[in-house]
C-alpha atoms as a PDB file:
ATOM      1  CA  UNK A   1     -13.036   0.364  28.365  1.00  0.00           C
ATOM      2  CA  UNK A   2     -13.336  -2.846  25.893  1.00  0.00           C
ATOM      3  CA  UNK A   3     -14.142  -0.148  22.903  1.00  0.00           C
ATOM      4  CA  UNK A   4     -11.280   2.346  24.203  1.00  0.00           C
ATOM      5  CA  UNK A   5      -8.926  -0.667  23.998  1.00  0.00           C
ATOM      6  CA  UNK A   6     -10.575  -1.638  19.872  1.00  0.00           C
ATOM      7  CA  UNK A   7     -10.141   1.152  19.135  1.00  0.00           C
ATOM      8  CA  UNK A   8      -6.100   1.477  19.891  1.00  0.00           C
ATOM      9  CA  UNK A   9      -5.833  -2.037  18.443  1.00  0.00           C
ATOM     10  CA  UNK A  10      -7.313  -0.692  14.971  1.00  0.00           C
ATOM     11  CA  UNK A  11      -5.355   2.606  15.374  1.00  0.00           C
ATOM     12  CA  UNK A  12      -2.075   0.273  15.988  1.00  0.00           C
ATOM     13  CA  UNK A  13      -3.166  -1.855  13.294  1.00  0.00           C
ATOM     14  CA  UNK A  14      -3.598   1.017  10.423  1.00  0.00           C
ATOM     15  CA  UNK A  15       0.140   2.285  11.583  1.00  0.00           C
ATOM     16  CA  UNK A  16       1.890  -0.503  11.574  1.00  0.00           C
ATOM     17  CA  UNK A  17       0.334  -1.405   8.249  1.00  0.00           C
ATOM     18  CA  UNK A  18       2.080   2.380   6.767  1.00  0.00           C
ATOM     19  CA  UNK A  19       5.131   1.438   8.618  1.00  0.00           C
ATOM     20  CA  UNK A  20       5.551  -1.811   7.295  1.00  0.00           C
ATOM     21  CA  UNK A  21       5.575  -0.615   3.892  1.00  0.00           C
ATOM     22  CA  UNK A  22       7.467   2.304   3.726  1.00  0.00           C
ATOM     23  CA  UNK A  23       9.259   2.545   6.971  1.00  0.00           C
ATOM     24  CA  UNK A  24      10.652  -0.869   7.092  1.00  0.00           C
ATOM     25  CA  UNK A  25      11.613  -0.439   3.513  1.00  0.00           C
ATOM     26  CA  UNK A  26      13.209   2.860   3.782  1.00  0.00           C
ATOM     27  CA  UNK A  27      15.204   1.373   6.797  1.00  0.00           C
ATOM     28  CA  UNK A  28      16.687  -1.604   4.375  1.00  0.00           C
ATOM     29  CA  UNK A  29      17.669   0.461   1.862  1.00  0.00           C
ATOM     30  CA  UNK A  30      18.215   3.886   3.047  1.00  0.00           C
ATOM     31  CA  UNK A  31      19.650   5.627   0.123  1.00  0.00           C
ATOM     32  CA  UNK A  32      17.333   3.924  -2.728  1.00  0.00           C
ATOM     33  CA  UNK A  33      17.662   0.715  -4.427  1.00  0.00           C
ATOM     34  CA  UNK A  34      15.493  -2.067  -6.472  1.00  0.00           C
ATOM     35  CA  UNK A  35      11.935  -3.168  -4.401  1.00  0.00           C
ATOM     36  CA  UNK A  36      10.709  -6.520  -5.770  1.00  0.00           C
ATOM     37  CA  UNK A  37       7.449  -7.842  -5.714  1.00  0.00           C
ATOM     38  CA  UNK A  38       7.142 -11.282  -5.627  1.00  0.00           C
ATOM     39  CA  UNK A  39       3.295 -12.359  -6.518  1.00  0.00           C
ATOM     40  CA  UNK A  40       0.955 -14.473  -7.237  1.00  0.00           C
ATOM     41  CA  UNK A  41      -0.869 -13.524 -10.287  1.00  0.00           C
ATOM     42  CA  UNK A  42      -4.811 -13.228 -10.951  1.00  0.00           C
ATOM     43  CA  UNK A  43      -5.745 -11.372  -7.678  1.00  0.00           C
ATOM     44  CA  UNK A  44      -7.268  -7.787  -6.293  1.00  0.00           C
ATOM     45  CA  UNK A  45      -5.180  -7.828  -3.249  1.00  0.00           C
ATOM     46  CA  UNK A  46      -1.562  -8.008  -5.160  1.00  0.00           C
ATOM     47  CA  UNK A  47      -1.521  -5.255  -7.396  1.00  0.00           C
ATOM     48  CA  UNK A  48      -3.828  -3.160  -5.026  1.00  0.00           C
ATOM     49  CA  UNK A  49      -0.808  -3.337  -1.991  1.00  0.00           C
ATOM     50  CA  UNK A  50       1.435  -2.631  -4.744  1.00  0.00           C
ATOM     51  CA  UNK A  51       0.386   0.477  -5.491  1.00  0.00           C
ATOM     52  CA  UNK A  52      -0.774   1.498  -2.247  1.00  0.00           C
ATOM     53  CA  UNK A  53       3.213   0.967  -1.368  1.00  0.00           C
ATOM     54  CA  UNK A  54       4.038   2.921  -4.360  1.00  0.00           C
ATOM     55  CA  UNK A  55       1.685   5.912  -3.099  1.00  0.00           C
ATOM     56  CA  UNK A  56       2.992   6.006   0.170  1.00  0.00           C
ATOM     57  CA  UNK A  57       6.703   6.718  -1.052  1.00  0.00           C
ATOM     58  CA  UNK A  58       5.029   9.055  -3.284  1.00  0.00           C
ATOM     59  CA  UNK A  59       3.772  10.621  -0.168  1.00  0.00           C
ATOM     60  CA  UNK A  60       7.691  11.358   1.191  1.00  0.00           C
ATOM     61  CA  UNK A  61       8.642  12.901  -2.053  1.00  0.00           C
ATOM     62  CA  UNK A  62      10.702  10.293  -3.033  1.00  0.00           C
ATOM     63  CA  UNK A  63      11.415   9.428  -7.217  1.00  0.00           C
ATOM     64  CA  UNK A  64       9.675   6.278  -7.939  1.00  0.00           C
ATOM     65  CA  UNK A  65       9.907   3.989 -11.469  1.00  0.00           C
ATOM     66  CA  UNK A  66       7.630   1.207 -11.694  1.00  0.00           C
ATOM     67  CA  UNK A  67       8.071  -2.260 -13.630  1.00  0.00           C
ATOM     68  CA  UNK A  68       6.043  -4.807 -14.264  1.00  0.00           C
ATOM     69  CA  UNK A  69       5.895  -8.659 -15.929  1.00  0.00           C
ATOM     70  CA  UNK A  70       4.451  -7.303 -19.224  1.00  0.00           C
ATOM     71  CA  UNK A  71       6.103  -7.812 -22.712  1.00  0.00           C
ATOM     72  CA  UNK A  72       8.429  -5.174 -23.213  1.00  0.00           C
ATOM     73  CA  UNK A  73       6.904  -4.731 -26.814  1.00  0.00           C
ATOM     74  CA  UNK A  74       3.851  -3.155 -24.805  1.00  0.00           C
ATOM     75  CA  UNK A  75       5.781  -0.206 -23.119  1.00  0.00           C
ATOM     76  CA  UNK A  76       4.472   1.848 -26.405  1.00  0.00           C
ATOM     77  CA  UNK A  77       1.042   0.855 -25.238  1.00  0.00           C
ATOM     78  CA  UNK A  78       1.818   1.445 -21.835  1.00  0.00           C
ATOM     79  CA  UNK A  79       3.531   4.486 -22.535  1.00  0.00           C
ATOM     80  CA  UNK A  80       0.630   6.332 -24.906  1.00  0.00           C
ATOM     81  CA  UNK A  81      -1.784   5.206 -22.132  1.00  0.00           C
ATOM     82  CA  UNK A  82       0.587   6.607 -19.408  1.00  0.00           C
ATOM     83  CA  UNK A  83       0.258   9.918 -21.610  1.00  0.00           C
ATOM     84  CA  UNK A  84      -3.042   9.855 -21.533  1.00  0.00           C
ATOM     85  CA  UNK A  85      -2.703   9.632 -25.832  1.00  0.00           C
ATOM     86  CA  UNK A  86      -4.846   6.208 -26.241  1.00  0.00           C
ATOM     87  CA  UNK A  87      -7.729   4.755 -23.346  1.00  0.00           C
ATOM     88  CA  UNK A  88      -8.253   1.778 -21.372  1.00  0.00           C
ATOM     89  CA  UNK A  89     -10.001   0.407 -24.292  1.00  0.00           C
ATOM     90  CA  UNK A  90      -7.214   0.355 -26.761  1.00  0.00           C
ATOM     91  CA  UNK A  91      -5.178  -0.386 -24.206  1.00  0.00           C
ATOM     92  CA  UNK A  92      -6.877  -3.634 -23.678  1.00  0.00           C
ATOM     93  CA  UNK A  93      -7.412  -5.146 -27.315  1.00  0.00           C
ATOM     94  CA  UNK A  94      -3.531  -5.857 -27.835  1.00  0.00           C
ATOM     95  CA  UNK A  95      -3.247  -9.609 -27.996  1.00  0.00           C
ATOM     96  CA  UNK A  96      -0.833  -9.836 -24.813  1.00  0.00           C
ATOM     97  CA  UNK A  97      -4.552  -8.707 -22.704  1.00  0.00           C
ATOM     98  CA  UNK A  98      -6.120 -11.767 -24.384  1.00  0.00           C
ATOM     99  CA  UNK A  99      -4.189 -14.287 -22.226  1.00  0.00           C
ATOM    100  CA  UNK A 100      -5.580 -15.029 -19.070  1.00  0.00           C
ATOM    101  CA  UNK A 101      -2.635 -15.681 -16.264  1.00  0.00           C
ATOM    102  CA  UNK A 102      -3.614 -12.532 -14.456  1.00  0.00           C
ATOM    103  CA  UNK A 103      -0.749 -10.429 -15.496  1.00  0.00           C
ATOM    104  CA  UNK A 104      -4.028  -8.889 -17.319  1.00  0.00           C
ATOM    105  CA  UNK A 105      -5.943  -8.371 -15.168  1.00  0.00           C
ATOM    106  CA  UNK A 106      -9.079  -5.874 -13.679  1.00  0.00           C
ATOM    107  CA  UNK A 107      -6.897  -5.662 -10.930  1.00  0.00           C
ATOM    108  CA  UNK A 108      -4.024  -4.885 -13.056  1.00  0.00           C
ATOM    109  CA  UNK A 109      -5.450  -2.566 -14.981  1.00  0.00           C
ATOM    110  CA  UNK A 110      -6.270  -0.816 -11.833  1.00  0.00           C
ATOM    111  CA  UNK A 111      -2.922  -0.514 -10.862  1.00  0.00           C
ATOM    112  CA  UNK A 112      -1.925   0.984 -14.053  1.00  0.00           C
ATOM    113  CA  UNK A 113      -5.059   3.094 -13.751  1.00  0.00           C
ATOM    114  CA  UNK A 114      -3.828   4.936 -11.227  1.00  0.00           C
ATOM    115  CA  UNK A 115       0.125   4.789 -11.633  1.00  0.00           C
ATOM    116  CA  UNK A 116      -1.404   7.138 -14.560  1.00  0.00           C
ATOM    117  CA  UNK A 117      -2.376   9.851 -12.801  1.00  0.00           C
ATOM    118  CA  UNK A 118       0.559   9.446 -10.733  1.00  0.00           C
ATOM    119  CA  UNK A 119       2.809   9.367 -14.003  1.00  0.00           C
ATOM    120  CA  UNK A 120       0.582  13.135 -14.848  1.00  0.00           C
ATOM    121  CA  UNK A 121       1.177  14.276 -11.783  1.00  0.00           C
ATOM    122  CA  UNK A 122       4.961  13.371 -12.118  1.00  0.00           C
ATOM    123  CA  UNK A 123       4.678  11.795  -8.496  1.00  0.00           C
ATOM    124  CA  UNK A 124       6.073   8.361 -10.587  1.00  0.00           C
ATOM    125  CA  UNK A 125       9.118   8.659 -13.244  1.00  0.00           C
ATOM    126  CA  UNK A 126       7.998   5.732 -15.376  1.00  0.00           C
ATOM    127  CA  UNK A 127       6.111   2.818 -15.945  1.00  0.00           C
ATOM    128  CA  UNK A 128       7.566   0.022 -18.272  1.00  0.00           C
ATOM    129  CA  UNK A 129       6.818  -4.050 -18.831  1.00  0.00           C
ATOM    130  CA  UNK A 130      10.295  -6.193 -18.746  1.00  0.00           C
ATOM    131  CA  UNK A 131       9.152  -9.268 -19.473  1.00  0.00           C
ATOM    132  CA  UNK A 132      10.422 -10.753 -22.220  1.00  0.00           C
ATOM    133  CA  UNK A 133       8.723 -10.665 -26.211  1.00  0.00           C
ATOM    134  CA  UNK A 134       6.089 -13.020 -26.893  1.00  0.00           C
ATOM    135  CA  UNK A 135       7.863 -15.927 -28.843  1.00  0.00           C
ATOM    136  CA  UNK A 136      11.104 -15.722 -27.108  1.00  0.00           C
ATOM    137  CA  UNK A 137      13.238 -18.480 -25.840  1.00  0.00           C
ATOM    138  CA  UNK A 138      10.934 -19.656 -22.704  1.00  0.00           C
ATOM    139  CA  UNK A 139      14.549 -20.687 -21.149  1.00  0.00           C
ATOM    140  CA  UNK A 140      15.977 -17.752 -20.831  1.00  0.00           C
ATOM    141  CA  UNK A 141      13.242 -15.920 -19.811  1.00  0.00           C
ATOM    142  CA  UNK A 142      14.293 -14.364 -16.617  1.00  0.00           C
ATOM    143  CA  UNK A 143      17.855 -13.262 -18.176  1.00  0.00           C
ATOM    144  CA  UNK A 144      16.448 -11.050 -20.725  1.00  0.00           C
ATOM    145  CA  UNK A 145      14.057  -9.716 -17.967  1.00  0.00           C
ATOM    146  CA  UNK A 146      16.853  -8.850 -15.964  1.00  0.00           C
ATOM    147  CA  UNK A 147      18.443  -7.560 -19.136  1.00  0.00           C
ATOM    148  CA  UNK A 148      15.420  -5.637 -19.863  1.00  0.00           C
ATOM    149  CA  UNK A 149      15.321  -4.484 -16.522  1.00  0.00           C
ATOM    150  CA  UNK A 150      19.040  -3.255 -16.301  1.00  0.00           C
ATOM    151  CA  UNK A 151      18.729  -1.685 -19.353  1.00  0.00           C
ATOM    152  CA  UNK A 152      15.682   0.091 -17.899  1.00  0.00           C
ATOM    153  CA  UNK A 153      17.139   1.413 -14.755  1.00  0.00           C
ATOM    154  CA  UNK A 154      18.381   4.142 -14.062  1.00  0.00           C
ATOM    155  CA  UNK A 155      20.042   3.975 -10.577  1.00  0.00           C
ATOM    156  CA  UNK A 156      18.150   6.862  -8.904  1.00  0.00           C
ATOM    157  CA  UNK A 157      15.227   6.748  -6.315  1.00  0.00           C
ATOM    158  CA  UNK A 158      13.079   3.249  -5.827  1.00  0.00           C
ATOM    159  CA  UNK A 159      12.059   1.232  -8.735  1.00  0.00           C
ATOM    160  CA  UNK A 160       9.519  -0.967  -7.845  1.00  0.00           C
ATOM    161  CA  UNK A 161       9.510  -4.599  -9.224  1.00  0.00           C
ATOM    162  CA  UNK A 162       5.868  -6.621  -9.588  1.00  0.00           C
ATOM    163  CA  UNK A 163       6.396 -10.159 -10.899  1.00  0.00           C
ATOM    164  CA  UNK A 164       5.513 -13.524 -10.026  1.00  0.00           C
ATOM    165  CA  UNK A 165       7.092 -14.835  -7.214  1.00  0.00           C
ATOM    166  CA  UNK A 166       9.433 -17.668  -9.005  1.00  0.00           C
ATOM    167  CA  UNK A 167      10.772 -14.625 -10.845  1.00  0.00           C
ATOM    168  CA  UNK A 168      11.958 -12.919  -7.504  1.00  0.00           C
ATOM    169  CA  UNK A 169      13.713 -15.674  -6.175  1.00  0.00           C
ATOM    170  CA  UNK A 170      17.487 -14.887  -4.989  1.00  0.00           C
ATOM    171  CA  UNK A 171      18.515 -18.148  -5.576  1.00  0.00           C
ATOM    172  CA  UNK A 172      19.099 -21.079  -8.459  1.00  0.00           C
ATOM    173  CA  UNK A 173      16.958 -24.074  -8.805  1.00  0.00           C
ATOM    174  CA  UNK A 174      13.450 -24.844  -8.345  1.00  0.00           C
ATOM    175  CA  UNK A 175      11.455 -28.445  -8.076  1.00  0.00           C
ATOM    176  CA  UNK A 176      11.210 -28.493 -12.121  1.00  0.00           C
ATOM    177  CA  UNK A 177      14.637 -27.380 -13.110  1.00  0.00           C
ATOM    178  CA  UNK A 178      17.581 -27.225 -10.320  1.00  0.00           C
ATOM    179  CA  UNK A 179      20.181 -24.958 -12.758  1.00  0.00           C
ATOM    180  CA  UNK A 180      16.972 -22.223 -13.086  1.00  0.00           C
ATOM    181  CA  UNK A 181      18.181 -18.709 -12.495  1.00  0.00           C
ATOM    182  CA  UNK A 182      15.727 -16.608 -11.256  1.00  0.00           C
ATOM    183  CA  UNK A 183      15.143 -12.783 -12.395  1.00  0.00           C
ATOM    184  CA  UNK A 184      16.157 -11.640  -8.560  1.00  0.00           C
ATOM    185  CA  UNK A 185      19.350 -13.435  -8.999  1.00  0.00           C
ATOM    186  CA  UNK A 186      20.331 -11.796 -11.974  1.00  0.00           C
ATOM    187  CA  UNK A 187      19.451  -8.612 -10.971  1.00  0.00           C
ATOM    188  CA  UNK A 188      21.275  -8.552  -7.078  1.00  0.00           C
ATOM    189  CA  UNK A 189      24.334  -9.222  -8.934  1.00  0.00           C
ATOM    190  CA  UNK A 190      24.140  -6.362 -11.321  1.00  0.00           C
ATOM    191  CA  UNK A 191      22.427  -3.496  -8.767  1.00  0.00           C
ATOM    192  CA  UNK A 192      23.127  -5.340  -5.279  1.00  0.00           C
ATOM    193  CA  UNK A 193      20.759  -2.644  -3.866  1.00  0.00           C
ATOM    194  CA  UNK A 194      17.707  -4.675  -3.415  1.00  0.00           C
ATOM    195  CA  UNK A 195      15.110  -6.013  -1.422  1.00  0.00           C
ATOM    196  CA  UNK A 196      12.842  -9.300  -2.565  1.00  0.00           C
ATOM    197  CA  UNK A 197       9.856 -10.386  -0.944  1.00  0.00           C
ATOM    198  CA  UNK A 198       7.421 -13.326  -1.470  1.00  0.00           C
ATOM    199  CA  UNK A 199       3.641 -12.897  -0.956  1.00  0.00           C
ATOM    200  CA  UNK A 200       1.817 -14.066   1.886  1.00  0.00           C
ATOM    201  CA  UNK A 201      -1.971 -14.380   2.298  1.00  0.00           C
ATOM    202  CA  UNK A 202      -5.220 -15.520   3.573  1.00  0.00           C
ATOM    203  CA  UNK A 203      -6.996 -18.188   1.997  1.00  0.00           C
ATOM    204  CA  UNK A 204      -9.176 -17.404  -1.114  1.00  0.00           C
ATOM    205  CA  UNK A 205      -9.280 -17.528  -4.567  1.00  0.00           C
ATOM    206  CA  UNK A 206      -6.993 -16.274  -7.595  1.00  0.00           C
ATOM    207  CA  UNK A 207      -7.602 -16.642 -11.490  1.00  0.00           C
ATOM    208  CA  UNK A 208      -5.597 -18.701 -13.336  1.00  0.00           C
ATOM    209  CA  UNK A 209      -5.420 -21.417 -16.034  1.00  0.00           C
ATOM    210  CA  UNK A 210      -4.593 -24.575 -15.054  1.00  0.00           C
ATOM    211  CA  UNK A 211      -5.393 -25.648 -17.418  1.00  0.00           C
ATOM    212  CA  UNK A 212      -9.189 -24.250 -17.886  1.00  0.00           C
ATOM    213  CA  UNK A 213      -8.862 -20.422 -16.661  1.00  0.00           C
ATOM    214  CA  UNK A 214     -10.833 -19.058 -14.069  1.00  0.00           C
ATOM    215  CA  UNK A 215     -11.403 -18.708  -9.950  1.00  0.00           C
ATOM    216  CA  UNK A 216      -9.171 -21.006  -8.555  1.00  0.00           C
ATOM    217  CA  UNK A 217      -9.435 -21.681  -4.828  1.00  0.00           C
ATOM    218  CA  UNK A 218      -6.059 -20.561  -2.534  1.00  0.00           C
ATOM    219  CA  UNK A 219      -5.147 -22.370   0.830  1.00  0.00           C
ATOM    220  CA  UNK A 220      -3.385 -20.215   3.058  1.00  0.00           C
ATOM    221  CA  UNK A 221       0.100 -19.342   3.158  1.00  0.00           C
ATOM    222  CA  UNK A 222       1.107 -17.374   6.290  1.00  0.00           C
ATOM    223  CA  UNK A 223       4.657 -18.564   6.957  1.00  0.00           C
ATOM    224  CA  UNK A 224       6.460 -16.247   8.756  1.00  0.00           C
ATOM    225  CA  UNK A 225       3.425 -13.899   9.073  1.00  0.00           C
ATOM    226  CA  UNK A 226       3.497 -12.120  12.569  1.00  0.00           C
ATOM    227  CA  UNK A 227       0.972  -9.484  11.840  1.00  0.00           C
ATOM    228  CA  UNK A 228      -1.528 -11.409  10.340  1.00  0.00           C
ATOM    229  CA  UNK A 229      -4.490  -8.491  11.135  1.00  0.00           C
ATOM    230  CA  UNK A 230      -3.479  -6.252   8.340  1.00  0.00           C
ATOM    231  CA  UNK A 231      -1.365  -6.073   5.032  1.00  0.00           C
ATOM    232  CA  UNK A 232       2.201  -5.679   5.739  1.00  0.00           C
ATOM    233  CA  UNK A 233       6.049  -6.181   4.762  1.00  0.00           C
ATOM    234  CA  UNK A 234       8.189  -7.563   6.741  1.00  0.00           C
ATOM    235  CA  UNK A 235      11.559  -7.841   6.370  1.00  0.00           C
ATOM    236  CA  UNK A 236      13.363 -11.715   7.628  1.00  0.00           C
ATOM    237  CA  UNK A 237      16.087 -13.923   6.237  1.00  0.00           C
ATOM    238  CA  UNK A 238      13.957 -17.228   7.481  1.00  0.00           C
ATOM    239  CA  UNK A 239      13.850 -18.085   3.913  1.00  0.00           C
ATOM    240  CA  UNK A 240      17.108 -17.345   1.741  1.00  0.00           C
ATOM    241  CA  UNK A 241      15.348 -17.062  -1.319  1.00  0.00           C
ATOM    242  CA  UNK A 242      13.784 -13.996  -0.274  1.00  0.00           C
ATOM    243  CA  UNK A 243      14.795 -10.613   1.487  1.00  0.00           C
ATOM    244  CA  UNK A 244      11.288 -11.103   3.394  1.00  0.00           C
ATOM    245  CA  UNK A 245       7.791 -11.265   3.410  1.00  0.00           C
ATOM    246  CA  UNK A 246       4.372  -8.691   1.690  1.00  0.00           C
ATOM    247  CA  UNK A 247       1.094  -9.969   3.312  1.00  0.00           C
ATOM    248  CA  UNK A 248      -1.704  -9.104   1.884  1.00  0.00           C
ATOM    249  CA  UNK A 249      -5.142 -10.528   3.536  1.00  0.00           C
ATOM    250  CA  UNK A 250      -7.654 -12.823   2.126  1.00  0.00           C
ATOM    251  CA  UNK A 251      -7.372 -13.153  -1.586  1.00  0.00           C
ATOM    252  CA  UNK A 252     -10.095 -12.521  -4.292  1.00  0.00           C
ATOM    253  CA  UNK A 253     -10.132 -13.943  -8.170  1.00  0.00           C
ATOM    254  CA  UNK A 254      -9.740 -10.552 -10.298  1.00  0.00           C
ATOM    255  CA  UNK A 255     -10.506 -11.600 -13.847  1.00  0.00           C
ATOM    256  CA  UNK A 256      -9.049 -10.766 -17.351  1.00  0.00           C
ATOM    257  CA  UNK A 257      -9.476  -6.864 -18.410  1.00  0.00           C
ATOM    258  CA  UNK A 258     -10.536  -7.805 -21.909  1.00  0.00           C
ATOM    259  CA  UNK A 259     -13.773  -8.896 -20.756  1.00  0.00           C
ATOM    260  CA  UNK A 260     -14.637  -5.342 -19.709  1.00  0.00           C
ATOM    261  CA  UNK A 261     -13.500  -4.078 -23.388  1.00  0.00           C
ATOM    262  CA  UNK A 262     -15.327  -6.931 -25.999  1.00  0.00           C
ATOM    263  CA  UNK A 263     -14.962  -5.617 -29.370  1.00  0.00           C
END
């Protein structure tokens, strides 16, 4: 009986974990809209749930374009690699790979690993970086993503948003600078179609660089987390910064891609 009942807990678990992705999504916005990601860069668990979202609205046939918080003077890059023209190697020696905040990362480079046979198999439309050029004016960062973005999108199907989580915010201000308005902000009031989430996850580690680069350890963060047993999304308006919630398990360090590619 105790292994009849395990084994309907793990069943329950693996189908609420596909429902909370796509089916609580698809309920929110019905019709299509703009799914952001709100993460926390430099880990395997992030861009890994990312894409396993991506897949499973892949999986009801529905038109998917992807965006992520790379320079938007990479989408050549990203675009020849898409096309299967230049290889994880060359995609990896531009200088925008050599900095080590985890937008770079192994994990990352998974992701775009396999949103390229995804983008062959034309299961996804597109895959494009808004984040602003590399020298650009640092304070209005998040306006020319959204600009980037809007120019970008093309109103049809999901396009799904990965960015660090400050970016997603819905509303002004943060601890640093109160009159700070966020890339979610910017773009609710140009598409209003949208859902934003903020990550959630076990304790662990991520990289980053503060300053020295490398593991860093994670605490927990599980607010508002009711199904703490598998990765999920949840949508709640506890916190009005964000639509809801993407929980993603116990987090693990995924380092710079680069390091796999030395010259």
């Amino acid at each position: 009986m105790r292994k009849f009942l395990l084994c309907l807990l793990l069943l329950s678990a693996s189908l609420n974990a596909f429902a909370s992705c796509y089916v609580q999504l698809k309920q929110t916005l019905p019709d299509g809209g703009v799914i952001v990601f709100g993460e926390y860069h430099g880990t395997v668990e992030a861009p890994r749930f990312f894409l396993d979202c991506i897949r499973e609205f892949v999986a009801k046939k529905e038109k998917i374009s992807v965006f992520v918080e790379l320079p938007v003077t990479e989408n050549s890059l990203l675009s020849n690699y898409g096309a299967g023209k230049i290889d994880e190697r060359a995609l990896v020696q531009s200088s925008q790979w050599k900095i080590e905040d985890g937008r770079t990362s192994v994990a990352m480079l998974a992701l775009l690993r396999g949103l390229r046979a995804d983008l062959a198999g034309g299961r996804v439309t597109s895959v494009a970086g808004i984040d602003q050029a590399k020298g650009g004016d640092y304070t209005v960062r998040d306006r020319d993503m959204a600009d980037n973005f809007t120019t970008a999108y093309r109103g049809r199907g999901y396009s799904m948003v990965l960015v660090g989580n400050l970016h997603a915010r819905l509303t002004k201000g943060v601890s640093w600078d109160p009159n700070l308005k966020p890339f979610g902000m910017y773009v609710r009031e140009r598409v209003g179609q949208m859902v934003s989430l903020d990550l959630r996850y076990g304790a662990g580690t991520a990289w980053s660089c503060t300053p020295k680069c490398g593991p860093d350890s994670m605490g927990e963060h599980l607010v508002g987390v009711t199904l703490p047993a598998v990765p999920s999304v949840e949508i709640q308006h506890t916190d009005e910064a964000f639509d809801g919630i993407w929980y993603v398990g116990q987090l693990n360090a995924s380092p710079p891609a680069w390091l796999r590619y030395p010259k």
